[in-house]
N, C-alpha and C. Protein backbone atom coordinates (compact mmCIF):
# COMPACT_ATOMS: atom_id res chain seq x y z
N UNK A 1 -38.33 15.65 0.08
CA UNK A 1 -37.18 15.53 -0.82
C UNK A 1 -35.94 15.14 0.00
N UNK A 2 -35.41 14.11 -0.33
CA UNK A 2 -34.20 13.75 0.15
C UNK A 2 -32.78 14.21 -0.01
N UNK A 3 -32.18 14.94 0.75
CA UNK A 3 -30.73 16.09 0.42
C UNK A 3 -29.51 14.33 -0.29
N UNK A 4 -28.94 14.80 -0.85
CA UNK A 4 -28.26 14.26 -1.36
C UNK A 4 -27.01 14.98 -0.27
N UNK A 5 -26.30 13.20 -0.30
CA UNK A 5 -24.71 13.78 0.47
C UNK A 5 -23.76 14.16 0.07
N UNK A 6 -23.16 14.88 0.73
CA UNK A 6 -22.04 15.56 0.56
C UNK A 6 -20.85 15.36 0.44
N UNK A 7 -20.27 14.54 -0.18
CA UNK A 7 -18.72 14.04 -0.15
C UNK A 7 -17.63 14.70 0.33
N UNK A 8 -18.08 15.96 0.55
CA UNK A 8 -17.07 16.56 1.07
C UNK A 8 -17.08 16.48 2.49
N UNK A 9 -18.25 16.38 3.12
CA UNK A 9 -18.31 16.27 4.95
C UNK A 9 -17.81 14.46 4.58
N UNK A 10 -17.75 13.42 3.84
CA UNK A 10 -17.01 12.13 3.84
C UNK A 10 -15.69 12.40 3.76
N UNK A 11 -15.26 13.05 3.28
CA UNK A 11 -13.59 13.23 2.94
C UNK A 11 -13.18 13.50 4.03
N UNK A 12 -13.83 14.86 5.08
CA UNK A 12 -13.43 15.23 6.13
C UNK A 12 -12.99 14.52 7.12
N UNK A 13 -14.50 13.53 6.71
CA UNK A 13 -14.49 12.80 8.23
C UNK A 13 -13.03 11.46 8.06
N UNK A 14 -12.94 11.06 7.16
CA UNK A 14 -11.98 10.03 6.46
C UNK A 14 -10.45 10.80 6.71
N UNK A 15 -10.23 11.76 6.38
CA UNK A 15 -9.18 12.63 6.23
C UNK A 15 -8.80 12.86 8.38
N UNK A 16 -9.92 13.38 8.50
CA UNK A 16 -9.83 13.56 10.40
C UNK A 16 -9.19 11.97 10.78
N UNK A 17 -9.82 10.89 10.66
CA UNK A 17 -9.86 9.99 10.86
C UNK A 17 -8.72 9.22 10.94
N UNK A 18 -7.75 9.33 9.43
CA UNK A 18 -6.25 9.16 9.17
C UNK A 18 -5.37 10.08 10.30
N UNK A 19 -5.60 11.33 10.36
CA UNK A 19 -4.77 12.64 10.67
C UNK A 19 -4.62 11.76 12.69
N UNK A 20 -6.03 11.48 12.95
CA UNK A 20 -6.25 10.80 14.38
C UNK A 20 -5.04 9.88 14.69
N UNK A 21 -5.16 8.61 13.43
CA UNK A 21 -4.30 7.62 13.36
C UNK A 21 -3.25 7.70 13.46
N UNK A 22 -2.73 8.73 13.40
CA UNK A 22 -1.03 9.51 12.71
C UNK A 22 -0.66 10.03 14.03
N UNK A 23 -1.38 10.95 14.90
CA UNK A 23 -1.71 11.81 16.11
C UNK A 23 -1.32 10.65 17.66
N UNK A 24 -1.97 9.40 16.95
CA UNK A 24 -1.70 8.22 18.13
C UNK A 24 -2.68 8.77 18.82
N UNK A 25 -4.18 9.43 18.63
CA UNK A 25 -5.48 9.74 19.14
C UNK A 25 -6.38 8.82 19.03
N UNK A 26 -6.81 8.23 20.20
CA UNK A 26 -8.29 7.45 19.99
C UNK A 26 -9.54 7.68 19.30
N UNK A 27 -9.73 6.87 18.36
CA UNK A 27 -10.95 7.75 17.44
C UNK A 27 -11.99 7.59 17.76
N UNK A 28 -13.31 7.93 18.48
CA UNK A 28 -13.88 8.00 18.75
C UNK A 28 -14.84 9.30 18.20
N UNK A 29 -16.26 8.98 18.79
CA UNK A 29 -17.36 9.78 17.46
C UNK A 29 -17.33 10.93 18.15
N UNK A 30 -17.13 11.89 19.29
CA UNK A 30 -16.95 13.05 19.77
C UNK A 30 -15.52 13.30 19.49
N UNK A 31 -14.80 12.85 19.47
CA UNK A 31 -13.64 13.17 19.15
C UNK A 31 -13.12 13.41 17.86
N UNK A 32 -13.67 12.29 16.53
CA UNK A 32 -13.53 12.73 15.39
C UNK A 32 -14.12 13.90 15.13
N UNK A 33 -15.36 14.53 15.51
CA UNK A 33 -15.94 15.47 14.76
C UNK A 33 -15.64 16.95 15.32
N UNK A 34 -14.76 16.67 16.43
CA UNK A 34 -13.77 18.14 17.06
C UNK A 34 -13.35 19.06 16.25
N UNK A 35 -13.69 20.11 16.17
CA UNK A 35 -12.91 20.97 15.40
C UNK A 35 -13.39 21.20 13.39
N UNK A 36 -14.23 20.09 13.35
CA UNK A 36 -15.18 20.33 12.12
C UNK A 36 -16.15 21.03 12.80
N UNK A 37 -16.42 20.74 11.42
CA UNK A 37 -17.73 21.65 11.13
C UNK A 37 -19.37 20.82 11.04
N UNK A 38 -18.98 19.85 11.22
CA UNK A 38 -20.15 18.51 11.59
C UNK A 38 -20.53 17.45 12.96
N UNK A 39 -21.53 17.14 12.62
CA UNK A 39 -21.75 16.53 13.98
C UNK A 39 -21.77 15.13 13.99
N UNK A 40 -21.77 14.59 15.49
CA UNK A 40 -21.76 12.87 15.29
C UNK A 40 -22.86 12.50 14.38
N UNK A 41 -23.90 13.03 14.63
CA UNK A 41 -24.64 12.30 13.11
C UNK A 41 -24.17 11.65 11.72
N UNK A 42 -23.35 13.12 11.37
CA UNK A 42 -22.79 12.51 10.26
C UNK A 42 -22.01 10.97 10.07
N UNK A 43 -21.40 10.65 11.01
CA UNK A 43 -20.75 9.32 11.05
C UNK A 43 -21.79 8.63 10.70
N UNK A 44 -23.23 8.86 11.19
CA UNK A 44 -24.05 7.39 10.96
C UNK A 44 -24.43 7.57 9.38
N UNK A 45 -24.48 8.85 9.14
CA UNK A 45 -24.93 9.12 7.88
C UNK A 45 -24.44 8.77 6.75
N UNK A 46 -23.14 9.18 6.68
CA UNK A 46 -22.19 8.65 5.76
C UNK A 46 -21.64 7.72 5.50
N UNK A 47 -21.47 6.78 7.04
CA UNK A 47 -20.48 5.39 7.12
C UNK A 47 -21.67 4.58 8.16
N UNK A 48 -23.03 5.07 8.12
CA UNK A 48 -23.58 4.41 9.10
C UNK A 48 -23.02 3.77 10.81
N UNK A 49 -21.98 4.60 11.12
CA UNK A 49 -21.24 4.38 12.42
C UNK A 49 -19.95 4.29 12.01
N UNK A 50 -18.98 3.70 13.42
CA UNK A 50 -18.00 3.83 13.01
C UNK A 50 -17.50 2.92 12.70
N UNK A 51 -17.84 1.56 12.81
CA UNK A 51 -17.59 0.11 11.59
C UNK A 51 -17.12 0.77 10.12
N UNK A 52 -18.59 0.93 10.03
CA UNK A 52 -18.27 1.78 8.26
C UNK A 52 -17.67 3.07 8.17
N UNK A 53 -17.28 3.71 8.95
CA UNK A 53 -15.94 4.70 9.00
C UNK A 53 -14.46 3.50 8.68
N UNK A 54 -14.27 2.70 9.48
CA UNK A 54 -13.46 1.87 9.60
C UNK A 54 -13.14 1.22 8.58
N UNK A 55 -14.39 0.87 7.68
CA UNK A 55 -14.02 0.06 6.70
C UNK A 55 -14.04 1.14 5.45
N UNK A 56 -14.53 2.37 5.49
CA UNK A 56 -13.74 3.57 4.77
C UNK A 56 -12.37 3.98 4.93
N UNK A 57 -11.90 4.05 5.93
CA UNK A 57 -10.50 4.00 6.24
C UNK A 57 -9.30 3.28 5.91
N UNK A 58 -10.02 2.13 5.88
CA UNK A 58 -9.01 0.92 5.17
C UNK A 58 -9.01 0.98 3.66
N UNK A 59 -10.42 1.30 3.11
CA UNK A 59 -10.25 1.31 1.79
C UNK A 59 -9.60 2.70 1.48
N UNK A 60 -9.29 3.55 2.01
CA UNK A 60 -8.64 4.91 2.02
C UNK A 60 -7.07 4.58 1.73
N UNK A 61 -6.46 3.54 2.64
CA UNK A 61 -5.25 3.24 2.76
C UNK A 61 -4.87 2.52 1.41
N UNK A 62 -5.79 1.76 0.94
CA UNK A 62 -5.35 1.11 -0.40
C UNK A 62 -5.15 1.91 -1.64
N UNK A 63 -6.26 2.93 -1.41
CA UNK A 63 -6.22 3.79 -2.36
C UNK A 63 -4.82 4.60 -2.53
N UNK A 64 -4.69 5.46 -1.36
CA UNK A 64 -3.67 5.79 -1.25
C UNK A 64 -2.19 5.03 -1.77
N UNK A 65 -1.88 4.20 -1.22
CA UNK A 65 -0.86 3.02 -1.55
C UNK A 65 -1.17 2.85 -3.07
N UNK A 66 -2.28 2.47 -3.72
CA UNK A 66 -2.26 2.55 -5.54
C UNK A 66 -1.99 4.00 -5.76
N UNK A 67 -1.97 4.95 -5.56
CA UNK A 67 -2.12 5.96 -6.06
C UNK A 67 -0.02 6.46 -5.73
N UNK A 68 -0.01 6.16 -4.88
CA UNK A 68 1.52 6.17 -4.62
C UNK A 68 2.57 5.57 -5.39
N UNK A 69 2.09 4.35 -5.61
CA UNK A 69 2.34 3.39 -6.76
C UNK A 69 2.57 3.75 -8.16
N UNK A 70 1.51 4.47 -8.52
CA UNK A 70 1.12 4.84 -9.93
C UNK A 70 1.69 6.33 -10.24
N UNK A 71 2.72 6.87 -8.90
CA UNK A 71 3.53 7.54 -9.35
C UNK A 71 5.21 7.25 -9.72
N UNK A 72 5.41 5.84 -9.59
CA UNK A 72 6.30 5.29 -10.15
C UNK A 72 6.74 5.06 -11.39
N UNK A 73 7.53 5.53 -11.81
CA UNK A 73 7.98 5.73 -13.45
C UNK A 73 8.41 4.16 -14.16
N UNK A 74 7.77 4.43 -15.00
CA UNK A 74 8.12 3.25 -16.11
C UNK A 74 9.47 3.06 -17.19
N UNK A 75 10.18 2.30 -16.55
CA UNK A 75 11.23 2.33 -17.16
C UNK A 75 11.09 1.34 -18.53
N UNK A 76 12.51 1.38 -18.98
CA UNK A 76 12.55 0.33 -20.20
C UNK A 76 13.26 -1.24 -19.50
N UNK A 77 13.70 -0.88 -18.03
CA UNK A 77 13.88 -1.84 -17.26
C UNK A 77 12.88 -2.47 -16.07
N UNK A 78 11.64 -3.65 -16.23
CA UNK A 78 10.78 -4.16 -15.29
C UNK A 78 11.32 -4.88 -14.40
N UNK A 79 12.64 -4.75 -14.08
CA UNK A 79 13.69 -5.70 -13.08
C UNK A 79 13.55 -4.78 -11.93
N UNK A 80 14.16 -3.45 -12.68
CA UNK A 80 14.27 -2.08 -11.88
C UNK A 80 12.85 -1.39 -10.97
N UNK A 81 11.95 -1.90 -12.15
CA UNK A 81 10.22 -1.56 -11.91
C UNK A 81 9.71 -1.55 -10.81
N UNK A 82 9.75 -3.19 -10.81
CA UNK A 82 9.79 -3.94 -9.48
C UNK A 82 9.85 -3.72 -8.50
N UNK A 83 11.63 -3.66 -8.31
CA UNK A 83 12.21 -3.47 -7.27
C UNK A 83 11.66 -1.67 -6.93
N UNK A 84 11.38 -0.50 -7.71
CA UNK A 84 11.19 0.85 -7.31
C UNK A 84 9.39 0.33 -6.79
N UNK A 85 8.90 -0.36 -7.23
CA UNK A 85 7.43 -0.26 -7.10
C UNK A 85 7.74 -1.08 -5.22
N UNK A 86 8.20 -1.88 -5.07
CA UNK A 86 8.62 -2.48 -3.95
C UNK A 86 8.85 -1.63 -3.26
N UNK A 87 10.13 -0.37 -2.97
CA UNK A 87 10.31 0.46 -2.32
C UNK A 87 9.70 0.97 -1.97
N UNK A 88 8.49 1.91 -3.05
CA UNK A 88 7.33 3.32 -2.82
C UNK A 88 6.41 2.56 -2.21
N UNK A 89 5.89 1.00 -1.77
CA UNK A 89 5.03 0.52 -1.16
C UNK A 89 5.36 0.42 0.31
N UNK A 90 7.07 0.16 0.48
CA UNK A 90 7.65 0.04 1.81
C UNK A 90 7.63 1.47 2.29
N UNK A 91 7.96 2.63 1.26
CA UNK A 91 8.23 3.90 1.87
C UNK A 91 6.16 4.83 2.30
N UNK A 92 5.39 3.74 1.73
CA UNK A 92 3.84 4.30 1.97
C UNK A 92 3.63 3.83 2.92
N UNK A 93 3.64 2.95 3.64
CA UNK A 93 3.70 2.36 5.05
C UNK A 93 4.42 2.53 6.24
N UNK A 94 5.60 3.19 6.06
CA UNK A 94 6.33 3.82 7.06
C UNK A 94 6.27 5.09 7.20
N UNK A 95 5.46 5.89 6.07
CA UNK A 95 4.89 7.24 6.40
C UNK A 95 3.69 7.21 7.00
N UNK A 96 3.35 6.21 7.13
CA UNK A 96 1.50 6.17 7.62
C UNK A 96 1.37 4.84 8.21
N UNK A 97 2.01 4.77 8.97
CA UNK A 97 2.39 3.40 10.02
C UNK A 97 0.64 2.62 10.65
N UNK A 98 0.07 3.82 11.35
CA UNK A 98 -1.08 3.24 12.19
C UNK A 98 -2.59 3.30 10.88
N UNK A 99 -1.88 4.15 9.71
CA UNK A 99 -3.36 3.92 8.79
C UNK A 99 -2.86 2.12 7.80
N UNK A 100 -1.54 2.42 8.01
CA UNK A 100 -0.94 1.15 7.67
C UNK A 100 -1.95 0.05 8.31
N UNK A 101 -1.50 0.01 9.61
CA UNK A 101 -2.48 -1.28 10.56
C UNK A 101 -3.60 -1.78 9.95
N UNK A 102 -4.64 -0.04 9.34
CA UNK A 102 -5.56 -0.52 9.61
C UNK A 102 -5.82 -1.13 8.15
N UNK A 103 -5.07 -0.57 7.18
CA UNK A 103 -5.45 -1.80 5.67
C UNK A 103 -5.59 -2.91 5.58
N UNK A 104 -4.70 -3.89 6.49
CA UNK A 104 -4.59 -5.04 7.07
C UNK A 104 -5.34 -5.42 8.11
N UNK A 105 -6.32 -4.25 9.14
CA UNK A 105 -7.34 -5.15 9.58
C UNK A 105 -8.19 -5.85 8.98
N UNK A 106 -8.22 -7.27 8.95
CA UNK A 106 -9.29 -8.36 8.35
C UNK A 106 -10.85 -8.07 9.16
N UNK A 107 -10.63 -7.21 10.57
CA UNK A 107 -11.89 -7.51 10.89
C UNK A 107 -12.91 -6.58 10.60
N UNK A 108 -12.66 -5.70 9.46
CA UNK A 108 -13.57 -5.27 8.80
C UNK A 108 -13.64 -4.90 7.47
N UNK A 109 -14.53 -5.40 6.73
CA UNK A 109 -14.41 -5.09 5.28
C UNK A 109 -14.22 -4.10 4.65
N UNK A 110 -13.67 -4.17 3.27
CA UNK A 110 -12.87 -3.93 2.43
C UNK A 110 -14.42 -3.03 1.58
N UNK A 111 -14.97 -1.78 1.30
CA UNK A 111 -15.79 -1.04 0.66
C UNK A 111 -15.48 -1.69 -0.60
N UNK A 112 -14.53 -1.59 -1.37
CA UNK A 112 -14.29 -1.90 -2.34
C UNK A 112 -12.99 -3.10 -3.35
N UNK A 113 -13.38 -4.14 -2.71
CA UNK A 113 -12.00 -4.82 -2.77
C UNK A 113 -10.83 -4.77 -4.04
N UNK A 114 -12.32 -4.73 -4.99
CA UNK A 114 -11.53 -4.58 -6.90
C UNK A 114 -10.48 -3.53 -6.57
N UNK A 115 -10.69 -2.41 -6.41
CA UNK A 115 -10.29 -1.27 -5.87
C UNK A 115 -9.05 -1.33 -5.37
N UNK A 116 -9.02 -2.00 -4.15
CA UNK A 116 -8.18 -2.62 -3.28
C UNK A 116 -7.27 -3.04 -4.15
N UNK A 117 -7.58 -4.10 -4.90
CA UNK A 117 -6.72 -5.00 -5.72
C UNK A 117 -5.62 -4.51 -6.89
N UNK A 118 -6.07 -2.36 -6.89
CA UNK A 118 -5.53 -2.04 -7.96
C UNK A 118 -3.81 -1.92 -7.58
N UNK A 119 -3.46 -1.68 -6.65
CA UNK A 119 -2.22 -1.86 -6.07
C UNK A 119 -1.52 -2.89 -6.10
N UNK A 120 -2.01 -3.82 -6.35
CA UNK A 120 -1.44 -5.45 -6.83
C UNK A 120 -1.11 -5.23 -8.14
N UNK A 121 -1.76 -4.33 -8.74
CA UNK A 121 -1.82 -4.73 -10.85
C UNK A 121 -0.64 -4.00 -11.12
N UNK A 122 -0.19 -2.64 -10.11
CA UNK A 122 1.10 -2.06 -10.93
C UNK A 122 2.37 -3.25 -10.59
N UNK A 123 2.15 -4.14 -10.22
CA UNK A 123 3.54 -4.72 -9.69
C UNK A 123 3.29 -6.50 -10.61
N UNK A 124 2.00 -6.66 -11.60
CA UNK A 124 1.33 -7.88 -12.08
C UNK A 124 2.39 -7.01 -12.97
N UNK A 125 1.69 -5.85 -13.56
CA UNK A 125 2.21 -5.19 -15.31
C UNK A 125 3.57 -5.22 -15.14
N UNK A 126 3.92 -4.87 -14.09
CA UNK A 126 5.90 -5.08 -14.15
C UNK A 126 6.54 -6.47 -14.17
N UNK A 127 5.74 -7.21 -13.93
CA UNK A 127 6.39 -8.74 -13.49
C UNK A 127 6.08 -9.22 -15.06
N UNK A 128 4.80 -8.71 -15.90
CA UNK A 128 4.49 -9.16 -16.94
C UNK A 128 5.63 -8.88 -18.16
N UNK A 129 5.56 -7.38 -18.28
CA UNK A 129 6.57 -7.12 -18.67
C UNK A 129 7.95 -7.63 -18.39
N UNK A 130 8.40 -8.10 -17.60
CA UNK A 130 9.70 -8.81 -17.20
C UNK A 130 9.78 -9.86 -18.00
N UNK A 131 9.12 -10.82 -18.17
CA UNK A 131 8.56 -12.31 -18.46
C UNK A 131 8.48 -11.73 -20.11
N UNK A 132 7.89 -10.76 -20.42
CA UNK A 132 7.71 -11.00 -22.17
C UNK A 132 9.00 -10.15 -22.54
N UNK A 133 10.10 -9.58 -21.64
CA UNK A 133 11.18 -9.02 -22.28
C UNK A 133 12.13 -10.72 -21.86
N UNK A 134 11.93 -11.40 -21.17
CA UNK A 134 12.68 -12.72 -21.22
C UNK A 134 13.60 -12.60 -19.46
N UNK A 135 13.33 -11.60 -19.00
CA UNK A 135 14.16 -10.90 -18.16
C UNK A 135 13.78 -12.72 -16.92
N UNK A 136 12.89 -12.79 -16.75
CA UNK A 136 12.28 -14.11 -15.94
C UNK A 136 11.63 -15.01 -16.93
N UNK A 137 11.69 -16.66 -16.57
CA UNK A 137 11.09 -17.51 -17.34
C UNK A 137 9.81 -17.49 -17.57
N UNK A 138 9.20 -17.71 -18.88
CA UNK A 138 7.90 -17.80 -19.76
C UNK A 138 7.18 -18.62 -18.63
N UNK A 139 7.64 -19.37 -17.89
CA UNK A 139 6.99 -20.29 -16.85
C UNK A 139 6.18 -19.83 -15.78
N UNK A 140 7.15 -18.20 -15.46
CA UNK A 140 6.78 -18.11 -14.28
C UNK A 140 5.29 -17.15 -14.64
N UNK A 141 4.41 -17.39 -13.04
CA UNK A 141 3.10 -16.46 -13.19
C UNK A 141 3.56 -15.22 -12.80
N UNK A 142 3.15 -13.76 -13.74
CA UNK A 142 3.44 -12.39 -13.36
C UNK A 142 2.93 -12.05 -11.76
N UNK A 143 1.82 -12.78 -11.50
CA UNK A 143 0.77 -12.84 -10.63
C UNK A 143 1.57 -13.02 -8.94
N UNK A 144 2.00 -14.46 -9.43
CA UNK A 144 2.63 -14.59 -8.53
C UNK A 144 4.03 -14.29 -8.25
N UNK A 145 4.80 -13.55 -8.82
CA UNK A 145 5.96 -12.87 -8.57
C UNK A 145 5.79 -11.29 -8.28
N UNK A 146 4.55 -10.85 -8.49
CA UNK A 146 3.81 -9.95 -8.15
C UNK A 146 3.64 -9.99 -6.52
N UNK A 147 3.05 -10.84 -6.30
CA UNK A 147 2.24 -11.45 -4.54
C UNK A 147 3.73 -11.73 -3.82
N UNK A 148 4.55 -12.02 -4.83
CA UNK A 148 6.20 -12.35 -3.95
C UNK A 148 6.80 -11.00 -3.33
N UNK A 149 6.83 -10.20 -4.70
CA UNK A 149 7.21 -8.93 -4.21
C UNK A 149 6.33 -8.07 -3.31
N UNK A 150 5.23 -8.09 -3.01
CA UNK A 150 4.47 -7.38 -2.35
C UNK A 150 4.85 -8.21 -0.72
N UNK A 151 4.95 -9.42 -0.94
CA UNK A 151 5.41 -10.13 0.59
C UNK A 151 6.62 -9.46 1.27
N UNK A 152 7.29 -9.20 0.05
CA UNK A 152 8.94 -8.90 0.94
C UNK A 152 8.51 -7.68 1.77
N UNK A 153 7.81 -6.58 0.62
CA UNK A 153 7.59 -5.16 1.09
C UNK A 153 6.70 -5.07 2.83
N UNK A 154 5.61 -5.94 2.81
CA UNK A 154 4.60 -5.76 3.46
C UNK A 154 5.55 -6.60 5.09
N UNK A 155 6.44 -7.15 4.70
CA UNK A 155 7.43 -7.91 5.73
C UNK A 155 8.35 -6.96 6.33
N UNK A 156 9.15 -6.25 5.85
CA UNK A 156 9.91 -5.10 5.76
C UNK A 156 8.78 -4.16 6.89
N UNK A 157 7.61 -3.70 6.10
CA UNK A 157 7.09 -2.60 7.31
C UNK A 157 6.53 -2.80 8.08
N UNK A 158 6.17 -4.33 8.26
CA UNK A 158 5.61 -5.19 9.86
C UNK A 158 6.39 -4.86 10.29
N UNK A 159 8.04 -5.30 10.11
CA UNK A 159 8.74 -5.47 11.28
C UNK A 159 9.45 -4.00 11.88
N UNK A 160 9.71 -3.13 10.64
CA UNK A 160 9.95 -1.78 11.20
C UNK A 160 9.20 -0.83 11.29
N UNK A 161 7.87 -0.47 10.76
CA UNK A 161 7.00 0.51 11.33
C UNK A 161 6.38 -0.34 12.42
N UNK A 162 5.84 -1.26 12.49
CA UNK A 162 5.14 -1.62 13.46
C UNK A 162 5.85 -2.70 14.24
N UNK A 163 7.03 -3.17 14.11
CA UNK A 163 7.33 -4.20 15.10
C UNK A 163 8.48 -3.66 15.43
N UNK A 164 9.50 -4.80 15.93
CA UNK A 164 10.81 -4.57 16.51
C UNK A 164 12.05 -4.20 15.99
N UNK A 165 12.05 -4.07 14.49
CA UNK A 165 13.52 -4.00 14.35
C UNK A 165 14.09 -2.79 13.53
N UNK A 166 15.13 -2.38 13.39
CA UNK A 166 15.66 -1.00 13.36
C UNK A 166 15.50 -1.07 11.65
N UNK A 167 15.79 0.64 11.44
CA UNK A 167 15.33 0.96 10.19
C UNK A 167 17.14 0.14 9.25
N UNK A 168 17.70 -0.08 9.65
CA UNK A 168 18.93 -0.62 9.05
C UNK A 168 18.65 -1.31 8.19
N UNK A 169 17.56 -2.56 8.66
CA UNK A 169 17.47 -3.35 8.07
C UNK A 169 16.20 -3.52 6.96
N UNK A 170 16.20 -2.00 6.35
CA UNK A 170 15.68 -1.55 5.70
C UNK A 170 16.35 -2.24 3.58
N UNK A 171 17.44 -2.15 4.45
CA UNK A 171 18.14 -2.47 3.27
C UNK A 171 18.56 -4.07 2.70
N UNK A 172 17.85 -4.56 2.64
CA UNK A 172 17.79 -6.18 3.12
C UNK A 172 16.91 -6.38 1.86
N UNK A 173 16.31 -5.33 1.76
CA UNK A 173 14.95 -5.22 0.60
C UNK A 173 15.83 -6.09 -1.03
N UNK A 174 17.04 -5.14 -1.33
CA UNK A 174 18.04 -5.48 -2.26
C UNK A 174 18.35 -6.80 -2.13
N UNK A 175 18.89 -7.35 -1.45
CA UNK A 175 19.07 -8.88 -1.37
C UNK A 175 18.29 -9.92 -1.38
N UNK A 176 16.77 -9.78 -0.58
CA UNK A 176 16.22 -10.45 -0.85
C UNK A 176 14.97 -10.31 -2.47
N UNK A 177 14.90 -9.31 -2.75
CA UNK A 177 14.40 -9.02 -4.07
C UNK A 177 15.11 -9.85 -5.64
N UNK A 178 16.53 -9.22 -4.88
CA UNK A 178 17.44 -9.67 -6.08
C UNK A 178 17.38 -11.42 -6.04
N UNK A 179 17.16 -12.20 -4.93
CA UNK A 179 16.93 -13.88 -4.68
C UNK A 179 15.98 -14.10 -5.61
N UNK A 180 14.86 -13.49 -5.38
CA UNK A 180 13.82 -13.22 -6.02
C UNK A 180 13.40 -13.57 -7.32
N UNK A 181 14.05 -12.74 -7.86
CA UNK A 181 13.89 -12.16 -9.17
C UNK A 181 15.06 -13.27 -9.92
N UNK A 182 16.28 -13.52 -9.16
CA UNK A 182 17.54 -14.52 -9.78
C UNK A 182 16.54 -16.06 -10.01
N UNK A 183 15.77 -16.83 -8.88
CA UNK A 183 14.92 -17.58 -8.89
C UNK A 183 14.13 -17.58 -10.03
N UNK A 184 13.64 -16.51 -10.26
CA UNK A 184 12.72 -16.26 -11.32
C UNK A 184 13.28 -16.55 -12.86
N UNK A 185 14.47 -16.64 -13.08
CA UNK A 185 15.47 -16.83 -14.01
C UNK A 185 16.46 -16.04 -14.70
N UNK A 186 16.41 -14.44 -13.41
CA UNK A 186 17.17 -13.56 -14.11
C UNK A 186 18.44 -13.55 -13.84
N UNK A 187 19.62 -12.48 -14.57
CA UNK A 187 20.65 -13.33 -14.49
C UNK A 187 21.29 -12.39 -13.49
N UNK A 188 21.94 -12.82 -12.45
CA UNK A 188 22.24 -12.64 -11.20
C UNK A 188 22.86 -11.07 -11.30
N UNK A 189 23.84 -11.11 -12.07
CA UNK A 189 24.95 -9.92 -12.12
C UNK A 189 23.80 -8.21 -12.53
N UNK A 190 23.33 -8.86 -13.52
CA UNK A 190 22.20 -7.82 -13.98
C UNK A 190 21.13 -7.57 -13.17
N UNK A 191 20.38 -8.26 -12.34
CA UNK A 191 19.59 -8.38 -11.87
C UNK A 191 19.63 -7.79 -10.40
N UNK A 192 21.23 -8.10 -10.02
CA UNK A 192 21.54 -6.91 -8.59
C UNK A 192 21.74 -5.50 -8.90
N UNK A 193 22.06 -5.25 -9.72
CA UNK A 193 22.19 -3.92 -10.84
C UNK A 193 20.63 -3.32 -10.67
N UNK A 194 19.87 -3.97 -11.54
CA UNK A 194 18.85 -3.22 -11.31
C UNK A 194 17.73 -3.26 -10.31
N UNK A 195 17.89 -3.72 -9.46
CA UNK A 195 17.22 -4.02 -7.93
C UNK A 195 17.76 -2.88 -7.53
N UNK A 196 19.28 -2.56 -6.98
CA UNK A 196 19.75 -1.31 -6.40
C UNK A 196 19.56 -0.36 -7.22
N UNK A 197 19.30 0.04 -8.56
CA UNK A 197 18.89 0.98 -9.31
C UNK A 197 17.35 1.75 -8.55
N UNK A 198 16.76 0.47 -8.53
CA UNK A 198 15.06 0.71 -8.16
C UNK A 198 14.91 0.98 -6.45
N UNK A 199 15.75 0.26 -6.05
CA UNK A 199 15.16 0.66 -4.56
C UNK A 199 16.16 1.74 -3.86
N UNK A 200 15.28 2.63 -3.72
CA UNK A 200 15.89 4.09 -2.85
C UNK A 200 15.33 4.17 -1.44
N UNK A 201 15.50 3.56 -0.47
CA UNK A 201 15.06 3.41 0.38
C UNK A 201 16.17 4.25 1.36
């Protein structure tokens, strides 16, 4: 009879794994399983090594980031939406800088990409909504003003969680959002209004 696994020795090991990342600890398979209650086996068991730890990890980070997301409140303003859904993506990446890295490693796959992709849809439904309140032109794709705003954010915590430049320019988010969104066809005066409404950075 074959034991069925345990999701909970997966969480652990996923959960150790992040906590490592955060620690600035090398993860390694004696080293992750320190202080549990499991052994290197389990890595092969669960993630078949640590590739597939790795590519649990990343899909961990997305999750996380949608789930961060989807505690963003829905206003009667998708200008404001936006711009707050923009922020809580910049402020999920500068709390978790090195699990950050690893969402964005390409060199290992994505467990679940749909999944992945759900963090894109809260910022599609806000851009959509924008477009059918008139707030941006009927022209534009939700999709891709969606992928715009996720650029600024994901630009923002390259350069200050993980690269060179000071948290100041944290606030840059407002100006270039509000370009953004004015491009898009909204109307300038209103549109800086509710950009600084949404982003609390």
């Amino acid at each position: 009879m074959v034991r069925s696994k345990d999701p909970r020795i997966r969480s652990i090991l996923i959960e150790r794994a992040a906590q490592m990342l955060a620690d600035r600890e090398p993860v390694t398979l004696r080293a992750l399983v320190k202080g549990t209650s499991v052994s290197t086996m389990a890595v092969y068991t669960y993630f078949d090594g640590l590739e597939g730890l790795w590519k649990a990890l990343r899909q961990e980070g997305f999750t996380r980031l949608s789930a961060r997301l989807a505690l963003v409140e829905e206003t009667s303003d998708p200008i404001r939406d936006l711009s707050a859904l923009g922020s809580a993506y910049l402020l999920n990446g500068l709390e978790s800088p090195d699990l950050y890295r690893v969402m964005f490693d390409a060199t290992f796959d994505l467990e679940d990409p749909v999944a992945a992709d759900a963090g894109l849809q809260h910022l599609v439904g806000a851009a959509s909504r924008a477009r059918d309140q008139g707030r941006i032109r009927s022209d534009v794709d939700p999709l891709d003003l969606a992928t715009q705003t996720w650029i600024v954010g994901h630009g923002l915590v390259s350069l200050v969680a993980t690269g060179p430049l000071p948290d100041a320019v944290l606030g840059y988010g407002i100006p270039m959002l509000t370009a953004l969104f004015v491009a898009a066809g909204d109307d300038p005066v209103r549109c800086r209004r509710s950009v600084k409404s949404g982003w609390s950075i």
